[in-house]
N, C-alpha and C. Protein backbone atom coordinates (compact mmCIF):
# COMPACT_ATOMS: atom_id res chain seq x y z
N UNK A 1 0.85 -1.19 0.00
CA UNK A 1 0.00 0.00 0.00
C UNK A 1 0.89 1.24 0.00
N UNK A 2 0.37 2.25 -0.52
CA UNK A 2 0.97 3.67 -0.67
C UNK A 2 0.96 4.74 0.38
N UNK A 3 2.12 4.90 0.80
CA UNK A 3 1.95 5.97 1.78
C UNK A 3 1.18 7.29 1.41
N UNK A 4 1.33 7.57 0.13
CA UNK A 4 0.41 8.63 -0.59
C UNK A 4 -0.97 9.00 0.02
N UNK A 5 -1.15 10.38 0.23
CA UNK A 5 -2.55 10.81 0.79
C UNK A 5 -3.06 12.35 0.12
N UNK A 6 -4.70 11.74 0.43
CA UNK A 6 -5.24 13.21 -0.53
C UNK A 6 -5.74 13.72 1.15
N UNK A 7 -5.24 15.19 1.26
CA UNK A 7 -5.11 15.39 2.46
C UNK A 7 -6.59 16.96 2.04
N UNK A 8 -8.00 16.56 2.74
CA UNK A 8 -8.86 17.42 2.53
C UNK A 8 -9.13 19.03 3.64
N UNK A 9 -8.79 20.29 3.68
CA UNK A 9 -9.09 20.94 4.40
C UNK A 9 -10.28 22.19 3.98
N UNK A 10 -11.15 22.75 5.07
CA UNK A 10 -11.87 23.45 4.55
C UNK A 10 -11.66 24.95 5.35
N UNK A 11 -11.14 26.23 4.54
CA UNK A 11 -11.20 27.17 5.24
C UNK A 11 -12.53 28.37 4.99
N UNK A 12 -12.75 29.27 5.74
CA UNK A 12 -13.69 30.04 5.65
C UNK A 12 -13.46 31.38 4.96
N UNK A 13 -12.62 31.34 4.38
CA UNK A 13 -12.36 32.48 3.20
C UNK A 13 -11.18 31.97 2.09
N UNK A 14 -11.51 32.53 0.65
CA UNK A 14 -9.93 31.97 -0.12
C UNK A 14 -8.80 32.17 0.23
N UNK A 15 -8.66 33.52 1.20
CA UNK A 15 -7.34 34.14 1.16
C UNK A 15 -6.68 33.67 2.78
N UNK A 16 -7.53 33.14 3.34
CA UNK A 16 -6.91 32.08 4.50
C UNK A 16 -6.44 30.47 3.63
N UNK A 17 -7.56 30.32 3.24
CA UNK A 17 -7.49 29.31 2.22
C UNK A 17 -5.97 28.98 1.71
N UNK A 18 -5.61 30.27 1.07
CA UNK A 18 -4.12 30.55 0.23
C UNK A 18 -3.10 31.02 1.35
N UNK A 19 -3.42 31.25 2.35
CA UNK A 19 -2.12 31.86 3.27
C UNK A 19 -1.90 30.21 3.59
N UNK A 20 -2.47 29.05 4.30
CA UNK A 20 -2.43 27.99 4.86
C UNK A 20 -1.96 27.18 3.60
N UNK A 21 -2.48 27.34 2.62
CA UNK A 21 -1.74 26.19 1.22
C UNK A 21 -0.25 26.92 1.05
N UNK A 22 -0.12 28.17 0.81
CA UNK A 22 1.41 28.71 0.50
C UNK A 22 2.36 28.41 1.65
N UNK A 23 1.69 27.59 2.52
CA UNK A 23 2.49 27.71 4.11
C UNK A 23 2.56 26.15 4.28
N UNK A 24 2.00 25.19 3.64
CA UNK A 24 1.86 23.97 3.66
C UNK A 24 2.95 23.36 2.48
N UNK A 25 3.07 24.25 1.52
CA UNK A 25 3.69 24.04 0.50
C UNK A 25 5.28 24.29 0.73
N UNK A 26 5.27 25.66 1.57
CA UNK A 26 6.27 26.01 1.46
C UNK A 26 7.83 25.32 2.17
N UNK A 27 6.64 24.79 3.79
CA UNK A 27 7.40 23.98 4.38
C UNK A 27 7.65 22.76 4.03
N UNK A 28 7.10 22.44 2.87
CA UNK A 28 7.22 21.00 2.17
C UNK A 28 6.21 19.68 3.13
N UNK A 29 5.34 19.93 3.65
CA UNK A 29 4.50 19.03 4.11
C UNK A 29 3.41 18.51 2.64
N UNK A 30 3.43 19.24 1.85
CA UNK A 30 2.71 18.74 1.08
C UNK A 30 3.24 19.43 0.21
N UNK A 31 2.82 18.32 -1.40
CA UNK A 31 3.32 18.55 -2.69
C UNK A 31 2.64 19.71 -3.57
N UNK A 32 1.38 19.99 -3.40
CA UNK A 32 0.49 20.42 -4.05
C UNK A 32 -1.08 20.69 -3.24
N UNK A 33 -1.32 21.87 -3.69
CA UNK A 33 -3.06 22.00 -3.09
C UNK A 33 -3.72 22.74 -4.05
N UNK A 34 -5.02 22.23 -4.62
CA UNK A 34 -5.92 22.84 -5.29
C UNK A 34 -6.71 23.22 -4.56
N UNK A 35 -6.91 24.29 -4.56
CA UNK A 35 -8.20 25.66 -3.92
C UNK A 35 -9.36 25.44 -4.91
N UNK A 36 -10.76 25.09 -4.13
CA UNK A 36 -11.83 24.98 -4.91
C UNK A 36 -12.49 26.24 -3.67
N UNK A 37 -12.97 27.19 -4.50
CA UNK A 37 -13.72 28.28 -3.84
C UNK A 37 -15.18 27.81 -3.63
N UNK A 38 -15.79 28.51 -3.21
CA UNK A 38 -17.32 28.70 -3.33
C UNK A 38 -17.99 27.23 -2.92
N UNK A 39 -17.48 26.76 -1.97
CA UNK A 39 -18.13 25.17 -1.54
C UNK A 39 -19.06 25.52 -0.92
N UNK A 40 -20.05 25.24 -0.52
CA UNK A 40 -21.18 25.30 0.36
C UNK A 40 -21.23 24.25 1.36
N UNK A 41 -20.63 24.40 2.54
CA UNK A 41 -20.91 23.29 3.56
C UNK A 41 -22.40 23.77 4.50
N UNK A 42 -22.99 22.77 4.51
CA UNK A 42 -24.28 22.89 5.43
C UNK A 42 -23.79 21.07 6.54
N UNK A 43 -23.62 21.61 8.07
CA UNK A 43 -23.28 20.81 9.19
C UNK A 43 -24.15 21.12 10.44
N UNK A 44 -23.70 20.33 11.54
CA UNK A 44 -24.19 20.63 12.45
C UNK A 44 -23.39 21.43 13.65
N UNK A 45 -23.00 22.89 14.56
CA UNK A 45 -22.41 22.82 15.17
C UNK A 45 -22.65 23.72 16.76
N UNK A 46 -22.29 23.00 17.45
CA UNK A 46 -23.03 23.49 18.90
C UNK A 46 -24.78 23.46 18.86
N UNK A 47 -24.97 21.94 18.15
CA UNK A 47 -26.49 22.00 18.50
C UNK A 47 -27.65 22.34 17.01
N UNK A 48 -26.60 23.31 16.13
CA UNK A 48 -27.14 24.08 15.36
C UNK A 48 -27.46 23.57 13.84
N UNK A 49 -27.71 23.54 12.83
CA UNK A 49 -27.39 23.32 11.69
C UNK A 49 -26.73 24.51 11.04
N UNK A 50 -26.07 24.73 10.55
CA UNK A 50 -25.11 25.66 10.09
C UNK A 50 -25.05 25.83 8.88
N UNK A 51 -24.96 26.87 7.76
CA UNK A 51 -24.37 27.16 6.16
C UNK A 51 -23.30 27.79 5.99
N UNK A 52 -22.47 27.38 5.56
CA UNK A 52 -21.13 28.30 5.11
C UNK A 52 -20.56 28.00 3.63
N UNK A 53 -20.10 29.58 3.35
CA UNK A 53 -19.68 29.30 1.92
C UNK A 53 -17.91 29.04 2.48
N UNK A 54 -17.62 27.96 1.61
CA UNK A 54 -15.67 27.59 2.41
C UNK A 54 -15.46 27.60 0.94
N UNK A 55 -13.92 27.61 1.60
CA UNK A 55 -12.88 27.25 0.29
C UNK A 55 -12.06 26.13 1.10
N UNK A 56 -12.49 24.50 -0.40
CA UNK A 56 -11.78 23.17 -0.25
C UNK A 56 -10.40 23.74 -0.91
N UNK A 57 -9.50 22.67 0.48
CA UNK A 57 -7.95 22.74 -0.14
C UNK A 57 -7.99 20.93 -0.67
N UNK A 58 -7.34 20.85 -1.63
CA UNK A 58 -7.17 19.62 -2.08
C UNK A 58 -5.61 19.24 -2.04
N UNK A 59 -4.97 18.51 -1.05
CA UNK A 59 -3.70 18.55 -0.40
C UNK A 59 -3.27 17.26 -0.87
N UNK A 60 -2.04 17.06 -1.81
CA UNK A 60 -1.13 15.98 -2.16
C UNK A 60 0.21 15.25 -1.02
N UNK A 61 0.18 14.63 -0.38
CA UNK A 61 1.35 14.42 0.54
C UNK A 61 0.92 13.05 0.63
N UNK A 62 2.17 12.28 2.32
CA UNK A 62 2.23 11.30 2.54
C UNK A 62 1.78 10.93 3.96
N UNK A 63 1.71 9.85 4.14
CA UNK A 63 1.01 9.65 5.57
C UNK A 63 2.63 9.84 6.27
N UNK A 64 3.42 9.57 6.58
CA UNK A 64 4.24 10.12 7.60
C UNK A 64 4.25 11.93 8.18
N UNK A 65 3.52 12.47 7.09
CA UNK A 65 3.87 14.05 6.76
C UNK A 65 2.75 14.27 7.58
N UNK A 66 1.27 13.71 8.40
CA UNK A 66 0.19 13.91 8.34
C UNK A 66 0.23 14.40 10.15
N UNK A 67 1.01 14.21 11.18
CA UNK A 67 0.66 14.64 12.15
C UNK A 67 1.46 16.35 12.00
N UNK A 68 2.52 16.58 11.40
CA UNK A 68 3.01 17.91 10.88
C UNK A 68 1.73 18.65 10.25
N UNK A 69 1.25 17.95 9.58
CA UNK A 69 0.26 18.55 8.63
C UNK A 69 -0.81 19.03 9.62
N UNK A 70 -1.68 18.28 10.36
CA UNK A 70 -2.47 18.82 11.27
C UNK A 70 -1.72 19.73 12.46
N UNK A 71 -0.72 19.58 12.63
CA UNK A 71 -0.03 20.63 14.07
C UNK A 71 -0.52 22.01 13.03
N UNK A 72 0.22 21.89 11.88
CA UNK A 72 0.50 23.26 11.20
C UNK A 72 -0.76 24.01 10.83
N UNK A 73 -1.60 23.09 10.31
CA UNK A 73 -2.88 23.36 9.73
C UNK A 73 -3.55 24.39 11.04
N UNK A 74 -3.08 23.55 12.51
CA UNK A 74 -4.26 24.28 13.57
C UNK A 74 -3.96 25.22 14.18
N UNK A 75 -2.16 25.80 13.72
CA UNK A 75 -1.98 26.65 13.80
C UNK A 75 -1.89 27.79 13.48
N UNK A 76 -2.12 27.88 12.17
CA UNK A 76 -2.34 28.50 11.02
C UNK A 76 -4.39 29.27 11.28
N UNK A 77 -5.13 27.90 11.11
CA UNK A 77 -6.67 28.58 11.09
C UNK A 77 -7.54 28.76 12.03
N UNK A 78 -8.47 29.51 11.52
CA UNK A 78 -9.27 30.82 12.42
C UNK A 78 -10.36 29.45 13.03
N UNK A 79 -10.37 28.23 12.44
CA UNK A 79 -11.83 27.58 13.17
C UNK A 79 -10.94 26.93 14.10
N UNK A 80 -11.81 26.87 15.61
CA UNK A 80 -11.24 26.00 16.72
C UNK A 80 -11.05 24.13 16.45
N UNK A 81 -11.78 23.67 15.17
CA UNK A 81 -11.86 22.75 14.66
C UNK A 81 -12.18 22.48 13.12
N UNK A 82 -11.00 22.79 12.99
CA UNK A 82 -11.04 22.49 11.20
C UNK A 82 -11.32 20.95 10.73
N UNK A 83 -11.62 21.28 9.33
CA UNK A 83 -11.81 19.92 8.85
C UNK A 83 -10.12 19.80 8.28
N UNK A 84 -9.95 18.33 9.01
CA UNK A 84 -8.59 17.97 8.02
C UNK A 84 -9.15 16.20 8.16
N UNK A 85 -8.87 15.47 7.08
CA UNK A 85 -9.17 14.59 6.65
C UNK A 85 -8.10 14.05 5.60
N UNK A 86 -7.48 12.71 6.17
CA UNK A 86 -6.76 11.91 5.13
C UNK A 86 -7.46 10.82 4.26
N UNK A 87 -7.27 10.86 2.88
CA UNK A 87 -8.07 9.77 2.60
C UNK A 87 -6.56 8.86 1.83
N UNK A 88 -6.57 7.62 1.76
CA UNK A 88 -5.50 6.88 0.99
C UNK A 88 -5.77 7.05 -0.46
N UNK A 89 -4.36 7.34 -1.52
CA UNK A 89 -3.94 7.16 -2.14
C UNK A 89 -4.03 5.38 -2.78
N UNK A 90 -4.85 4.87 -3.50
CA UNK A 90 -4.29 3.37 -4.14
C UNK A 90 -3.75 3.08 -5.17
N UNK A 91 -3.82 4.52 -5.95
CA UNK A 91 -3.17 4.29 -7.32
C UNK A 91 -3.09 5.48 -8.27
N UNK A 92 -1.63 5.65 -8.76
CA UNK A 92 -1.98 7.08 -9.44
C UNK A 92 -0.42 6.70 -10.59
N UNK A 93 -0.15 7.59 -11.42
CA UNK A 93 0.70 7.69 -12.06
C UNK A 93 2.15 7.57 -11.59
N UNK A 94 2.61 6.34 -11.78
CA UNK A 94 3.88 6.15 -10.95
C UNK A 94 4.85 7.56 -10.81
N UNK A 95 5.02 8.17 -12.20
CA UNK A 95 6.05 9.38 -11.90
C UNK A 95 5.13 10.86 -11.14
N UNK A 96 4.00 10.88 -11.24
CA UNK A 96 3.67 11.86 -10.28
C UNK A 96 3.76 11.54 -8.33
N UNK A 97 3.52 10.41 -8.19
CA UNK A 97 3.49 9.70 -7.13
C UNK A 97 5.17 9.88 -6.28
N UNK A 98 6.04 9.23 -7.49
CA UNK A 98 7.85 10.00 -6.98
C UNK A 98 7.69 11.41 -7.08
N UNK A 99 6.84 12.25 -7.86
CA UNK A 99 7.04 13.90 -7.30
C UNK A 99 6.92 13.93 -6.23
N UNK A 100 5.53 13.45 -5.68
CA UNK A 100 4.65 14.00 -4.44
C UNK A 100 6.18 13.59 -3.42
N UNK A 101 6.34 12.62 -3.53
CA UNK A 101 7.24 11.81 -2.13
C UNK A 101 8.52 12.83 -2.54
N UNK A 102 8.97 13.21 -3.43
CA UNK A 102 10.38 14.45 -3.61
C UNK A 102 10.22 15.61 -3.59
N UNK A 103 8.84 15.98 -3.24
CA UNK A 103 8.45 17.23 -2.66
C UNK A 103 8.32 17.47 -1.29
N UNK A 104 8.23 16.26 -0.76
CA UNK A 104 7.27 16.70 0.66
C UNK A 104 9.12 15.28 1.41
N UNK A 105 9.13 16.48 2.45
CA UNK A 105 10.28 15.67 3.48
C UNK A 105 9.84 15.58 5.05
N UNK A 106 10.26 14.43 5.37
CA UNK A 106 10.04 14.10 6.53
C UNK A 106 10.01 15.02 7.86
């Protein structure tokens, strides 16, 4: 199995959105993040049902990289509980797969 992970976060504006991906990137925890604006999350919180317009980060890295990844992530954003979510990697283009892992260091 692949250490490879699609690492999901949701912030509450783009330009937090982009301060936390340029800061994820930069320290090399992750290879890559696509910013999808204008998501609409509807949840439940403190009781409530909730609407928010977020911006999804779509985060390329590895599972060793993933407790860095959440320290940094919760230090970085404005929610007391962000969404961060790993999902596994099972299969992708062998030479993008050696990027991700020669981007992102232990």
């Amino acid at each position: 199995m692949s250490d490879k992970i699609i690492v999901l976060i949701t912030a509450g504006s783009p330009d937090e959105a982009s301060m936390i991906a340029r800061t994820l990137v930069d320290e090399r925890l992750v290879a890559c993040v696509n910013l999808l604006s204008g998501v609409r999350s509807i949840f439940v919180w403190e009781g409530k049902t909730q609407e928010a317009s977020e911006t999804l980060m779509i985060c390329k890295s590895r599972m060793p990289m993933m407790d860095r990844i959440v320290a940094r992530v919760r230090s970085l954003h404005s929610y007391s509980v962000p969404e961060i979510l790993a999902l596994p990697v099972v299969a992708g283009l062998p030479d993008y797969l050696r990027w991700v892992e020669s981007s992102t260091q232990d």
